[in-house]
N, C-alpha and C. Protein backbone atom coordinates (compact mmCIF):
# COMPACT_ATOMS: atom_id res chain seq x y z
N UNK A 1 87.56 99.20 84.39
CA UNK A 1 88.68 98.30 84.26
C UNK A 1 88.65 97.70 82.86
N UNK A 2 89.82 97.39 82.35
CA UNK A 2 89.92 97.31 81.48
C UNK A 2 89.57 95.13 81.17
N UNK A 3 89.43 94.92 82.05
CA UNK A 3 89.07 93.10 82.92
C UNK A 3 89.14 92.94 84.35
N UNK A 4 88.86 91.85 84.56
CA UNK A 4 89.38 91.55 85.80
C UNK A 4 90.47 91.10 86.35
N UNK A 5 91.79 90.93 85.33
CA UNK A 5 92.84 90.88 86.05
C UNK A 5 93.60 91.41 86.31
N UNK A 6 93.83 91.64 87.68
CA UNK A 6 94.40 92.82 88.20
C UNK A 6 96.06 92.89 88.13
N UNK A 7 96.49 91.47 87.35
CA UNK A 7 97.91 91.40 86.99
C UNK A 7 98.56 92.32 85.73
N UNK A 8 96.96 92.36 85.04
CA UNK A 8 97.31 92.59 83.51
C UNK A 8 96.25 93.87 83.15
N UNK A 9 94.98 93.98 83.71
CA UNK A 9 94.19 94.64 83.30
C UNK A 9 94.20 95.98 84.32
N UNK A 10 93.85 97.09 83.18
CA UNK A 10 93.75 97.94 84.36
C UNK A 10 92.90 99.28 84.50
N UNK A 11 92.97 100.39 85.24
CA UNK A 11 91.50 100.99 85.55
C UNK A 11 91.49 102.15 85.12
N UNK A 12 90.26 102.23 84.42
CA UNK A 12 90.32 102.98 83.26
C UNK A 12 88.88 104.38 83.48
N UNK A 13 88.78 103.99 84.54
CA UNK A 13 87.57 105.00 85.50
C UNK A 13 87.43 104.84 86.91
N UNK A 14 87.20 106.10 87.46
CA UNK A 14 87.12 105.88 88.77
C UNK A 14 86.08 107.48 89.53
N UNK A 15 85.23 106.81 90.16
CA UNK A 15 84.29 107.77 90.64
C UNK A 15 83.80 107.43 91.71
N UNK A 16 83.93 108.64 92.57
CA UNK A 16 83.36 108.07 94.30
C UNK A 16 82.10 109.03 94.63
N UNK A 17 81.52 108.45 95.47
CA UNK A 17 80.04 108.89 96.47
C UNK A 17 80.37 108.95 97.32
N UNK A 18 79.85 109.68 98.62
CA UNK A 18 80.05 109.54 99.61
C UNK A 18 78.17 110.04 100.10
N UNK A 19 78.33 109.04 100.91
CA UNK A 19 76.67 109.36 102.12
C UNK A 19 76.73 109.05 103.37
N UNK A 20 75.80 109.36 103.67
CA UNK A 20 76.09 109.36 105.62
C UNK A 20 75.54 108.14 105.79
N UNK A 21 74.81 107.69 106.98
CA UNK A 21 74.68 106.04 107.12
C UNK A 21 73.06 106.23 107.29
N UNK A 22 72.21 106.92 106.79
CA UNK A 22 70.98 107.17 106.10
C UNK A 22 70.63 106.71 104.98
N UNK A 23 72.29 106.70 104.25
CA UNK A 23 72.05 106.68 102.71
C UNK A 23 71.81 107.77 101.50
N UNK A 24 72.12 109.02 102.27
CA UNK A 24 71.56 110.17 102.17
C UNK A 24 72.93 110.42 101.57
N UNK A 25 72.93 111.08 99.83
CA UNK A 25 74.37 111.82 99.50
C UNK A 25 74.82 113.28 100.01
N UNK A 26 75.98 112.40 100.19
CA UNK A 26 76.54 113.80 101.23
C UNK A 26 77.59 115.14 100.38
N UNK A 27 78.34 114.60 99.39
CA UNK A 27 79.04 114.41 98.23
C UNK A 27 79.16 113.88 96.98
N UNK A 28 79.29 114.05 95.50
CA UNK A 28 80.01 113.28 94.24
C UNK A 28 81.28 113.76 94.26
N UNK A 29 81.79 113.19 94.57
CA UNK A 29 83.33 113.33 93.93
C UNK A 29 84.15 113.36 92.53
N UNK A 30 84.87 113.36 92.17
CA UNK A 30 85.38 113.47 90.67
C UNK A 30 84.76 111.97 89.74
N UNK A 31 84.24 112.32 88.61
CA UNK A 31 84.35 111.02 88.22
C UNK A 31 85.31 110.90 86.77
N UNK A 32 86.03 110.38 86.81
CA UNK A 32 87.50 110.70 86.01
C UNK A 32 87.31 109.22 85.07
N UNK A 33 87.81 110.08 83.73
CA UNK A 33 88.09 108.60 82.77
C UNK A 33 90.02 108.53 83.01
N UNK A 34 90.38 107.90 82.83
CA UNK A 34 92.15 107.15 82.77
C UNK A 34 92.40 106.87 81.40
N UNK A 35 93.44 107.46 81.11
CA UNK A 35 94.13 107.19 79.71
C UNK A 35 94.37 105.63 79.80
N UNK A 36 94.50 105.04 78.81
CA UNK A 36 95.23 103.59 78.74
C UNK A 36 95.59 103.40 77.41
N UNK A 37 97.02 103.16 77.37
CA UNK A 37 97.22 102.27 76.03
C UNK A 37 96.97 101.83 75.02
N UNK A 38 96.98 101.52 74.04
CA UNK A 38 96.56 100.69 72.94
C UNK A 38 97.14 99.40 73.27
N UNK A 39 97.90 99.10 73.81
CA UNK A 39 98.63 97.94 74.45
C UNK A 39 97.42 97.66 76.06
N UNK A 40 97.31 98.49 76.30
CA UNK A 40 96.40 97.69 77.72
C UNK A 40 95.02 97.76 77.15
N UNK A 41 94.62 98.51 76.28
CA UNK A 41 92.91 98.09 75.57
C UNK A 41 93.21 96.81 74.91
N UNK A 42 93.80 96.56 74.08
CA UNK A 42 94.12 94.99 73.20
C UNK A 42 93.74 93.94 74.42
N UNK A 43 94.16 94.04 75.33
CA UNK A 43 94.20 92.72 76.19
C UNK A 43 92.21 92.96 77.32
N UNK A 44 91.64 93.71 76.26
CA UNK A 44 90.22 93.20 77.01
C UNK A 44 89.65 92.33 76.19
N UNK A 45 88.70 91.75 76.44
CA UNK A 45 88.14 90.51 75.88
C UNK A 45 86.89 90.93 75.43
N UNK A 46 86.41 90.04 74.64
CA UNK A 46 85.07 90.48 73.56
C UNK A 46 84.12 91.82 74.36
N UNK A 47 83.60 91.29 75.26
CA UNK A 47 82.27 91.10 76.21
C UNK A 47 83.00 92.60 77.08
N UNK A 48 84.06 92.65 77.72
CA UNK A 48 84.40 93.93 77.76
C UNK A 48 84.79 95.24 76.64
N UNK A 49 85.19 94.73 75.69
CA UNK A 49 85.09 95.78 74.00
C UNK A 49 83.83 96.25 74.01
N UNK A 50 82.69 94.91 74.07
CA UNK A 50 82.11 95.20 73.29
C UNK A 50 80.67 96.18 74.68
N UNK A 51 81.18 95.88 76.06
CA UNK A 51 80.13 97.05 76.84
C UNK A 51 81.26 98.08 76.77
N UNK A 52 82.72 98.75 76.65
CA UNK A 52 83.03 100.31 76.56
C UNK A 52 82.59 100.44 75.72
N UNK A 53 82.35 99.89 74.33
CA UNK A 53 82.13 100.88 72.97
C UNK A 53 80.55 101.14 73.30
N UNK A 54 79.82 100.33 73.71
CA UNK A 54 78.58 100.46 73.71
C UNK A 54 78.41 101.67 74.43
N UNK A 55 78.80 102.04 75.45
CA UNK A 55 79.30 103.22 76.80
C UNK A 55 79.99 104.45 76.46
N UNK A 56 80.47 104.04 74.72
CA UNK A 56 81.69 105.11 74.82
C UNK A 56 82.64 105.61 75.60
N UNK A 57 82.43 104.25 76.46
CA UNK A 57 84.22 104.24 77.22
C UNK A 57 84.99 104.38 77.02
N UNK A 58 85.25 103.71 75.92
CA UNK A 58 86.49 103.39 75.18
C UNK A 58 87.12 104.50 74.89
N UNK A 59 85.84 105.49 73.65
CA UNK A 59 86.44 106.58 73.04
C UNK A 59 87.19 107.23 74.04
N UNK A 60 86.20 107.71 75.28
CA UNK A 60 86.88 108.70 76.32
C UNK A 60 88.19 108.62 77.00
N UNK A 61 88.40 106.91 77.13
CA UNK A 61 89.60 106.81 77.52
C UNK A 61 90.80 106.88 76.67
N UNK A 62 90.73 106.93 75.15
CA UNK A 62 91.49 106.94 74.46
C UNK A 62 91.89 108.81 74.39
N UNK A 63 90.71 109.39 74.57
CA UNK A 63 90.91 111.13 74.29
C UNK A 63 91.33 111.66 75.24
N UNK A 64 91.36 110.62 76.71
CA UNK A 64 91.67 111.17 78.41
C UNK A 64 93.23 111.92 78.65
N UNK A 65 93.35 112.41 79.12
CA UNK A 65 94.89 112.89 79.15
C UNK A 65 95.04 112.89 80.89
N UNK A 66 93.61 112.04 81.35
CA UNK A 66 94.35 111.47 83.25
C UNK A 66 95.01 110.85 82.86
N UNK A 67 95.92 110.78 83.85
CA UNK A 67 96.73 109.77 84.16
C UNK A 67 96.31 108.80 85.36
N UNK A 68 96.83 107.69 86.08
CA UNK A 68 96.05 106.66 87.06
C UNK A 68 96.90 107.44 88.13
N UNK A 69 97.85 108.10 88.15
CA UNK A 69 98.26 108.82 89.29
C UNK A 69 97.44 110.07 89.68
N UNK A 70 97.19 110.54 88.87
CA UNK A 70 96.29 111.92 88.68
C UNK A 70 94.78 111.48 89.16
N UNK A 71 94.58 110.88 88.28
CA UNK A 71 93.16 110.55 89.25
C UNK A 71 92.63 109.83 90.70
N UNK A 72 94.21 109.24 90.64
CA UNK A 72 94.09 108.51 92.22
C UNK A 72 94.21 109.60 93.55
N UNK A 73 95.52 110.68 92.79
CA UNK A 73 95.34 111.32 93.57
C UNK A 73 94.24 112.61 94.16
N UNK A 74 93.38 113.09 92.63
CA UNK A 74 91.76 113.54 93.19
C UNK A 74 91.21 112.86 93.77
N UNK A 75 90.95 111.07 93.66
CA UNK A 75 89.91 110.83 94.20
C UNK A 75 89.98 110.77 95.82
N UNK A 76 91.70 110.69 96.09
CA UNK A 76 92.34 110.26 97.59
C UNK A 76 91.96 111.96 98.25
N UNK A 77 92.10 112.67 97.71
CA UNK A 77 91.69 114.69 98.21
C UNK A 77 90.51 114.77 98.44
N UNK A 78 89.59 114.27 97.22
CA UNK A 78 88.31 114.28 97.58
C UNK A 78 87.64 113.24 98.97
N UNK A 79 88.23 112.35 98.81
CA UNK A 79 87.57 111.53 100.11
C UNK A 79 88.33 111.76 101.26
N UNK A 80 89.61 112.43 101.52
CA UNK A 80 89.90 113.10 102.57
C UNK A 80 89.31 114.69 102.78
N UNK A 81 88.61 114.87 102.10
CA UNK A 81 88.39 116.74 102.51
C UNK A 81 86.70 116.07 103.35
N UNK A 82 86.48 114.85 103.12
CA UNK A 82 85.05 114.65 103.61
C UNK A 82 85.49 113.41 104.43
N UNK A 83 86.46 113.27 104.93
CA UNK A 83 86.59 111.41 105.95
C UNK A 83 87.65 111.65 106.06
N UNK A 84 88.28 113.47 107.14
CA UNK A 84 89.38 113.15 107.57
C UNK A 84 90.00 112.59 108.36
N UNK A 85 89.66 111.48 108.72
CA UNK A 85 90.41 110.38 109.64
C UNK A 85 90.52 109.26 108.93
N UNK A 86 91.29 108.86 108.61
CA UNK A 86 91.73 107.34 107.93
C UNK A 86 91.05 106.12 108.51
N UNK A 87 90.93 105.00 107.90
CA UNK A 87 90.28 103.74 107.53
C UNK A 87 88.90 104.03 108.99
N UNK A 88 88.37 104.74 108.82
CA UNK A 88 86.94 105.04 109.30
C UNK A 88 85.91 104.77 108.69
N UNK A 89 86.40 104.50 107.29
CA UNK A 89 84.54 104.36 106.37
C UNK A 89 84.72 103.00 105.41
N UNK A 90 84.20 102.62 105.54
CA UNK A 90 83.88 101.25 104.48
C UNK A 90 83.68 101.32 102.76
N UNK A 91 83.97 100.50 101.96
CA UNK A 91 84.09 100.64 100.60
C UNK A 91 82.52 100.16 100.61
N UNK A 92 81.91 100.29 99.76
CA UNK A 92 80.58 100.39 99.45
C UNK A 92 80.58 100.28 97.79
N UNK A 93 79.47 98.86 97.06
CA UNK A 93 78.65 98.99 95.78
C UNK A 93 78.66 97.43 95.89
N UNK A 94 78.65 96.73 94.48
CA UNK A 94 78.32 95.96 93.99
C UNK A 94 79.78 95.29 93.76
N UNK A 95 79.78 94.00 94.73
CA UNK A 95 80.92 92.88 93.94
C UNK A 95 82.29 94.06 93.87
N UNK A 96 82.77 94.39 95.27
CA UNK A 96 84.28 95.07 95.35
C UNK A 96 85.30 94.50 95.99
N UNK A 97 84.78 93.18 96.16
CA UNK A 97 86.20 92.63 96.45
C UNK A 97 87.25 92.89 94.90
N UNK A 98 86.34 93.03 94.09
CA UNK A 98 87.46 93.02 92.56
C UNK A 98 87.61 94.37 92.65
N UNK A 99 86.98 95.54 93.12
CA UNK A 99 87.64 96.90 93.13
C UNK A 99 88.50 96.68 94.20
N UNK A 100 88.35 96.04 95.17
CA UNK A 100 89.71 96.16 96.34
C UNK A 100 90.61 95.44 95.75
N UNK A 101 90.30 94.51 94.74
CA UNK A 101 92.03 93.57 94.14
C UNK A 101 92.58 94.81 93.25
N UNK A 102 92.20 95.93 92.70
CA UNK A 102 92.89 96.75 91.79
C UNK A 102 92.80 97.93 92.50
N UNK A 103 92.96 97.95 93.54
CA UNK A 103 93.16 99.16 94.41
C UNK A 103 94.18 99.12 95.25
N UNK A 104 93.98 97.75 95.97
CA UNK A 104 95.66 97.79 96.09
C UNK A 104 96.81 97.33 95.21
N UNK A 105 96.39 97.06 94.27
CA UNK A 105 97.37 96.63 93.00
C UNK A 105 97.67 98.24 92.07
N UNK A 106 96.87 99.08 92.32
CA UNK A 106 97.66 100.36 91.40
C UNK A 106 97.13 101.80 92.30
N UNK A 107 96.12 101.31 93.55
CA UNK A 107 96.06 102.70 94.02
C UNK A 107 95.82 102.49 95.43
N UNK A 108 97.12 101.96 95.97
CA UNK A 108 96.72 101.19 97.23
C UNK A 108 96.84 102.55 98.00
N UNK A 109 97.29 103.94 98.07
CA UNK A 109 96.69 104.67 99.17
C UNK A 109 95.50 105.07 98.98
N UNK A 110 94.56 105.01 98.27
CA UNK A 110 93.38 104.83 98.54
C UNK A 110 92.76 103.22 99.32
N UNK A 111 93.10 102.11 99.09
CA UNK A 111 93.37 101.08 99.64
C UNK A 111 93.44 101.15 100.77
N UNK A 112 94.24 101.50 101.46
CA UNK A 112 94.89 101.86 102.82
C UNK A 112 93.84 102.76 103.74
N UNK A 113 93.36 103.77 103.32
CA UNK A 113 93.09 104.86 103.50
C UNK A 113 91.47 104.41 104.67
N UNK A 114 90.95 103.55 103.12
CA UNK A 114 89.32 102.78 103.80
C UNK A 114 89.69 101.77 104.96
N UNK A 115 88.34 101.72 105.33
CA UNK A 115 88.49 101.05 106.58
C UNK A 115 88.78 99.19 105.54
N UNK A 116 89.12 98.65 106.30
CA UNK A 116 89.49 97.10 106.28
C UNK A 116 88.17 96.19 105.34
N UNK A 117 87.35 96.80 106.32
CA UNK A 117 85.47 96.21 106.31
C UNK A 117 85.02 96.72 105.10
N UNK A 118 84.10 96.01 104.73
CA UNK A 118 83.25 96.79 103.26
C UNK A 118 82.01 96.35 103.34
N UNK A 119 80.86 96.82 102.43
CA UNK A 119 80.20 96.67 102.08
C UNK A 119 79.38 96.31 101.19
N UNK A 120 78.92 95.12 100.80
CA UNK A 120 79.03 94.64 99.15
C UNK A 120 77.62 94.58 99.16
N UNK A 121 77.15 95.17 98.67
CA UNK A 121 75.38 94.82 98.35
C UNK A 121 75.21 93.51 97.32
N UNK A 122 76.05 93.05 97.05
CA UNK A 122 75.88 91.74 96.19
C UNK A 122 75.82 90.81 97.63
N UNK A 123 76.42 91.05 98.16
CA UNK A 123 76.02 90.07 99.14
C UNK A 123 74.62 90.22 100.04
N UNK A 124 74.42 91.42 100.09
CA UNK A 124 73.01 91.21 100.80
C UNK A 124 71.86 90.43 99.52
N UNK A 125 72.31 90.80 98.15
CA UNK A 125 71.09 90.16 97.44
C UNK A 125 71.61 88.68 97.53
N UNK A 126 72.69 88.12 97.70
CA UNK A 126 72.58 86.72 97.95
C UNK A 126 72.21 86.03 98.85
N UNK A 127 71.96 86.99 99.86
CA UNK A 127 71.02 86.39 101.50
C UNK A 127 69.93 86.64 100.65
N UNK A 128 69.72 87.92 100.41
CA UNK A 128 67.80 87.67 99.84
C UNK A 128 67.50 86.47 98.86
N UNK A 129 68.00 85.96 98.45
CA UNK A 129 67.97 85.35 97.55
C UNK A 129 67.89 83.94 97.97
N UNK A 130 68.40 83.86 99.20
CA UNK A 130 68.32 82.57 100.02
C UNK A 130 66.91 82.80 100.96
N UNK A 131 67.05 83.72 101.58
CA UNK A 131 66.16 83.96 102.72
C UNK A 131 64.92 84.97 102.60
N UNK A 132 65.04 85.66 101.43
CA UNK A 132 63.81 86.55 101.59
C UNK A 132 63.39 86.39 99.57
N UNK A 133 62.96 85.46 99.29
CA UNK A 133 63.14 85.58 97.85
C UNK A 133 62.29 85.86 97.26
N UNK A 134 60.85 86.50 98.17
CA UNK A 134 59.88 87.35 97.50
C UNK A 134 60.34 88.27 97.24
N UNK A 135 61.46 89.17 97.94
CA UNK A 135 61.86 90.51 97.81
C UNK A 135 62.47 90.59 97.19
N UNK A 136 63.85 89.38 96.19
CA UNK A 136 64.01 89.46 95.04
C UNK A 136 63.45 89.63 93.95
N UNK A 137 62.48 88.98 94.33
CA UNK A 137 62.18 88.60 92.89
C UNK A 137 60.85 89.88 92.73
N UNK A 138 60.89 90.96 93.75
CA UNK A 138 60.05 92.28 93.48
C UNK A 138 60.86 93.65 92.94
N UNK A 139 62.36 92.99 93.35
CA UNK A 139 63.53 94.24 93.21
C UNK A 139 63.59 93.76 91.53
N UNK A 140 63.65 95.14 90.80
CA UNK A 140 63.89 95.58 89.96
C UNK A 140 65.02 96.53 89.33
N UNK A 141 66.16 95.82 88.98
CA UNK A 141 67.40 96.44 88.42
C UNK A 141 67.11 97.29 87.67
N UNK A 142 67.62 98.84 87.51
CA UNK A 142 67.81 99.30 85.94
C UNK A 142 68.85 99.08 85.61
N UNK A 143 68.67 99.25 83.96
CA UNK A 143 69.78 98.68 82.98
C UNK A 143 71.32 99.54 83.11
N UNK A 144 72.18 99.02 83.71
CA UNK A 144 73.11 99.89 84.18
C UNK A 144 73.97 100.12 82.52
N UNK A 145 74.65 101.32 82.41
CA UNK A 145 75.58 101.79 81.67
C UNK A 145 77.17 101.02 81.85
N UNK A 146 77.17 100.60 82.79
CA UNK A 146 78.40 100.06 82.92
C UNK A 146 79.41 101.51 82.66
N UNK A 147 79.33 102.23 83.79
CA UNK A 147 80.65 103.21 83.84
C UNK A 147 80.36 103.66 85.77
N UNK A 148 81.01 103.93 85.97
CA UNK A 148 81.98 104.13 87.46
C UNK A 148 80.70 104.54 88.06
N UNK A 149 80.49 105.90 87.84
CA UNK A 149 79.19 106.79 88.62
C UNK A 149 77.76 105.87 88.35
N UNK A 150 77.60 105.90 87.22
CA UNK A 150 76.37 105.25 87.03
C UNK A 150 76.17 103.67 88.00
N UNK A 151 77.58 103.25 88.08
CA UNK A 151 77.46 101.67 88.99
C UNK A 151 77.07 102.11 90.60
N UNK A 152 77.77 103.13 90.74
CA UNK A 152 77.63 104.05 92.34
C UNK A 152 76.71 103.72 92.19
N UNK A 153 75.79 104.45 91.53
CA UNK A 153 74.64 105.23 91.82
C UNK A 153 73.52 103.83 91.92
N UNK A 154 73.91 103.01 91.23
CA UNK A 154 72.90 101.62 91.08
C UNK A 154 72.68 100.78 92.64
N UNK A 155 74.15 100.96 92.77
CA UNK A 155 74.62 100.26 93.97
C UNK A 155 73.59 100.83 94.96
N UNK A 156 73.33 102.34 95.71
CA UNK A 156 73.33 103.03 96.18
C UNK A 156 71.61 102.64 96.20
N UNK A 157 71.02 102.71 95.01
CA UNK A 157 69.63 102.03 94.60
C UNK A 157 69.81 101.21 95.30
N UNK A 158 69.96 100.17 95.28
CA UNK A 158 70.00 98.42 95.26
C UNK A 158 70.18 98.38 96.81
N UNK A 159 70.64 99.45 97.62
CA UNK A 159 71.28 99.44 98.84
C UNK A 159 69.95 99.67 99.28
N UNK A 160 69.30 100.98 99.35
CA UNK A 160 68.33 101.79 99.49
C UNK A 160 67.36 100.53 99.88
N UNK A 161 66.89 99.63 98.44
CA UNK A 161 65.70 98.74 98.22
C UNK A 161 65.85 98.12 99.27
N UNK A 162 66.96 97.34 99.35
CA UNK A 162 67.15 96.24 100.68
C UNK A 162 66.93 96.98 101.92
N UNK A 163 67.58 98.13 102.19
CA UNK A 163 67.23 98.29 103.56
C UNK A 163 65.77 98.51 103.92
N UNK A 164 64.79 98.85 103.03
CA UNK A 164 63.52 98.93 103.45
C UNK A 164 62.72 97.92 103.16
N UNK A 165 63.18 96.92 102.49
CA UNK A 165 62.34 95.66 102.17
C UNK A 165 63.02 94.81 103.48
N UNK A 166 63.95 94.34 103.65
CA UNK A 166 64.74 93.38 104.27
C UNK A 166 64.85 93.85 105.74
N UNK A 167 65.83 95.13 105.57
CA UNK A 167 66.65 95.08 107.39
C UNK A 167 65.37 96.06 107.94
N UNK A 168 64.82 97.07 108.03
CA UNK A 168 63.59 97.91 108.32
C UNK A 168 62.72 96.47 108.97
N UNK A 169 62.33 96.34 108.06
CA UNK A 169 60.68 95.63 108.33
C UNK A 169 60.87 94.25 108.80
N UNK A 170 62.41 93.47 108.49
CA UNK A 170 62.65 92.54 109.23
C UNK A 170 63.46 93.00 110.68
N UNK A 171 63.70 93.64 110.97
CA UNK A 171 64.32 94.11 112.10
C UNK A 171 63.08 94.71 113.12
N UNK A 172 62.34 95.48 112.61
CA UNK A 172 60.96 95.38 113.55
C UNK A 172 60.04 94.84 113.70
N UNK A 173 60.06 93.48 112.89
CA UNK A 173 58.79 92.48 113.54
C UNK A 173 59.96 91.45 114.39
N UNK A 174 61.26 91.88 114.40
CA UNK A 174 61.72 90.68 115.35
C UNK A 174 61.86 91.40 116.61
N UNK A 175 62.19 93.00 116.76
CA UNK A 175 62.38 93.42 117.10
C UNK A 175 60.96 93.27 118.13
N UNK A 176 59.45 93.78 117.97
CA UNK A 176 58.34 93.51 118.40
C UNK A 176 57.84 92.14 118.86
N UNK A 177 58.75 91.28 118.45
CA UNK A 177 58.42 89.48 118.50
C UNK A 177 59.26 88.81 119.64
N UNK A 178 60.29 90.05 119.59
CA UNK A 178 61.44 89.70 121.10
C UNK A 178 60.70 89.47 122.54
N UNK A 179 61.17 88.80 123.05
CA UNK A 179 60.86 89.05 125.01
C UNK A 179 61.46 90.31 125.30
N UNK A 180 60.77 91.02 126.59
CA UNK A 180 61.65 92.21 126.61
C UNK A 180 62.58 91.19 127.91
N UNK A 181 64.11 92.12 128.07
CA UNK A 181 64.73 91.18 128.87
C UNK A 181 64.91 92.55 129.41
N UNK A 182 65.92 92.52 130.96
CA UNK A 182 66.48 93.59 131.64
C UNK A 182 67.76 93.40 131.63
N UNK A 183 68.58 92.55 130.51
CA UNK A 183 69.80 93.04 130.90
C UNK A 183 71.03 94.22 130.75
N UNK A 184 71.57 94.55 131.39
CA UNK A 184 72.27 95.63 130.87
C UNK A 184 73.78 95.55 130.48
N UNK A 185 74.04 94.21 130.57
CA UNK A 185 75.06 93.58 129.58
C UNK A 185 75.34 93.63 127.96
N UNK A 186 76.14 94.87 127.61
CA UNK A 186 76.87 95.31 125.95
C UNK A 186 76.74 94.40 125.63
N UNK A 187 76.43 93.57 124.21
CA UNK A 187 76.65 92.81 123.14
C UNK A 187 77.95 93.20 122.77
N UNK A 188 78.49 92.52 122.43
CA UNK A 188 79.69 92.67 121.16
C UNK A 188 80.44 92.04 120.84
């Protein structure tokens, strides 16, 4: 993206994963740079200039000849040839409520398409961070590139760590710490 406002700024890469609920990749999908403007690059701000150039974002998007229709519509083929049933799978990475504000603002049938629900691993590190903050402070980020795939792929990390520090090993000592009960009354 070219910022975060989804009035004015706009998306200038787009690359999807897909994994089963292991975590296990099942698929990469296209990862596409988006042409943009000289009129929609002007309106990013220092701190975004200055991570595309660092990324060579910039260049690529200036040499791109996608278009945001063109790539919306690979990425919408690709995640239907692998999730053909509509809003069945959840958006998944890091902090997407701001990919869901520019998804339905320029590629809402992909929008549409995901299930409602998501998955934000920023939010599980803000429970750890409250509630398990040895395991923060053992998780170790790498230095992300700041481009589409490479954020996947971090996310996907970051996902990985938590489930075996956090939900695993906290889920079976509560799990072992429970009373056993007999009821056969569904939760839900």
């Amino acid at each position: 993206m070219t910022g975060l406002d989804a009035t004015k700024n706009v998306i200038v890469e787009i690359a999807t994963l897909i994994t089963d609920d292991e975590l296990n990749i099942i698929a990469e999908g296209p990862d596409l740079v988006i042409h943009a403007t000289e009129e929609e690059l002007a309106l990013m701000d220092e701190v975004v200039v200055d991570m595309h150039a660092r990324s060579g974002l910039t260049n690529e998007i200036r040499a791109s000849v996608i278009t945001l229709e063109e790539a919306g519509a690979a990425t919408l083929a690709f995640i239907q040839t692998h999730i053909p049933e509509p809003r069945t799978v959840p958006l998944c990475g890091n902090s997407i409520g701001m990919d869901r504000r520019f998804l339905t603002a320029y590629l809402p049938e992909i929008e549409e398409y995901l299930h409602y629900r998501s998955i934000d691993v920023s939010t599980i590190k803000e429970l750890a961070r409250r509630w398990y903050p040895e395991d923060l402070k053992e998780y170790t980020k790498s230095a992300s590139a700041h481009r589409a795939m490479d954020d996947i792929k971090e996310s996907l990390e970051e996902m990985r760590y938590w489930r075996k520090r956090v939900f695993r090993a906290q889920t079976a000592a509560a799990e072992s710490a429970a009373p056993e009960t007999t009821s056969n009354t569904p939760e839900g």
